[in-house]
Structure formats: C-alpha cells, structure tokens
Protein backbone atom coordinates (compact mmCIF):
# COMPACT_ATOMS: atom_id res chain seq x y z
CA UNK A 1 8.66 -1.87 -17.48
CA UNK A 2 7.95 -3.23 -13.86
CA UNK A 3 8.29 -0.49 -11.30
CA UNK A 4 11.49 0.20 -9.02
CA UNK A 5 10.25 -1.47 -5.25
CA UNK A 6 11.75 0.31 -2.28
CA UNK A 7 12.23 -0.90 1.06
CA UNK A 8 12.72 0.49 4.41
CA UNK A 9 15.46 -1.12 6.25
CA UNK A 10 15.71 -0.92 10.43
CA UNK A 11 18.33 -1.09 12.31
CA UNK A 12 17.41 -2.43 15.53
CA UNK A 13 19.27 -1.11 18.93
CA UNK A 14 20.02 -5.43 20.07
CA UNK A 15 21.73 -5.80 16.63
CA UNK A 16 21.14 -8.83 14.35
CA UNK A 17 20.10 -8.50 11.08
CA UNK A 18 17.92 -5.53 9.82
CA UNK A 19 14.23 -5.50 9.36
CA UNK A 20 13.36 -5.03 5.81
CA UNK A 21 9.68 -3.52 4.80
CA UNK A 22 8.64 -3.61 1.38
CA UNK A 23 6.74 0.13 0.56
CA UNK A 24 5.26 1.51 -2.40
CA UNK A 25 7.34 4.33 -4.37
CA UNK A 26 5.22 6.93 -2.62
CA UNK A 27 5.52 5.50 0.95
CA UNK A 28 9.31 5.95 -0.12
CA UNK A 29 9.17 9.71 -0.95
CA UNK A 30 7.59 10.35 2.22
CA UNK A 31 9.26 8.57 5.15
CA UNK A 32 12.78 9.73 3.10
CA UNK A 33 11.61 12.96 4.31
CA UNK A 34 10.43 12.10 7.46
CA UNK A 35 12.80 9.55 8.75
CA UNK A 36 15.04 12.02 11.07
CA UNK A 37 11.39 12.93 12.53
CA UNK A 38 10.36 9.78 13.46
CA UNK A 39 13.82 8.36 15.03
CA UNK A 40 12.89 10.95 17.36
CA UNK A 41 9.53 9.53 18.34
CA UNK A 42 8.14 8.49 20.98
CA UNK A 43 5.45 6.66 20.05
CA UNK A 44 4.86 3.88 17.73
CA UNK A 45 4.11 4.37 14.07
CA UNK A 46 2.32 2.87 11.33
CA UNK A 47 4.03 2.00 8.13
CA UNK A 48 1.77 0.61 5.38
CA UNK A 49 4.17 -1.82 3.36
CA UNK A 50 4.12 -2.56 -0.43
CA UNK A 51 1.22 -5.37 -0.25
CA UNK A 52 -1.20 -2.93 2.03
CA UNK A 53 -0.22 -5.22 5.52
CA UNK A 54 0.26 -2.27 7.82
CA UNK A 55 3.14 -2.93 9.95
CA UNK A 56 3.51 -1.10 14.01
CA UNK A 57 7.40 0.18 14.28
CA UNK A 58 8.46 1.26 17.56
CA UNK A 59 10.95 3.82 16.54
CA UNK A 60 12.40 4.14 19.71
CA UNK A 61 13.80 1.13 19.33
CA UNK A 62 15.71 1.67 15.89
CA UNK A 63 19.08 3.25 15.64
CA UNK A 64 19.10 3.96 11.96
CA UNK A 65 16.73 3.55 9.31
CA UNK A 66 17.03 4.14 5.45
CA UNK A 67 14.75 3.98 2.72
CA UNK A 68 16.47 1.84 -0.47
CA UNK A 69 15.77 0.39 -3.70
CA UNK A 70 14.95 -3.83 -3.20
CA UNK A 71 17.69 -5.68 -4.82
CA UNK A 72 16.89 -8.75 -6.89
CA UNK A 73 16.75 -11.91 -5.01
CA UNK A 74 16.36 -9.40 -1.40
CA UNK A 75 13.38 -10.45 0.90
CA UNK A 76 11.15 -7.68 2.58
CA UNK A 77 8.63 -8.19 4.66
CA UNK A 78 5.00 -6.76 2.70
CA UNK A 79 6.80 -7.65 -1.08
C-alpha cells in the first residue's frame, strides 16, 4: 500500500491562493508540533519537501499554516 503524502499548506498575509509543500510523513510529525513556534519567527526557515528540494519560508509572512493529508488530484510543490 502506497504511503499517506502530507502537505503543508500557507496562508499568505496578501491572500490568494495557499502555498502547498509536499513533506514526507516525518517532516509532518514534526512541524505539526512546531507550527505555533515558527508563526512566531522571525527569521526564515527551511522546510525540506517530499522530493528532498529544500524550500526558504519566511514565516513572518504567513498567517496560518496547517499540516494535511494531499488529496488525490491536489498539486504541492516538492510531490
């Protein structure tokens, strides 16, 4: 059975449509947990996606941020 992906989905503060970022199951475990933490940063932040790409958010800039399964047919950047 193919594993579950994840994805974590930002919210940007000019509105649009969220940025979606592909991560592996254990990326997923640990920014759930760290989320609230890194809203709160100040400085940008590495988030290595599914495919190993590592992609620079600027949490600063995010107004909320959730970590979710990827739906079928859904389009993440790093999938």
């Amino acid at each position: 059975m193919a594993e579950a992906k994840s994805v974590l989905v930002l919210h940007l503060l000019g509105g649009g449509d969220p940025v979606r970022i592909a991560i592996t199951p254990e990326a997923a475990a640990e920014l759930t947990g760290s989320l609230p933490k890194l809203l709160l940063a100040e400085t940008p932040q590495t988030i290595t996606a599914a495919d190993g790409t590592p992609a620079v958010v600027n949490f600063a800039h995010v107004v909320a941020a959730l970590v979710t399964p990827l739906a079928a047919g859904d389009w993440a950047y790093g999938s």
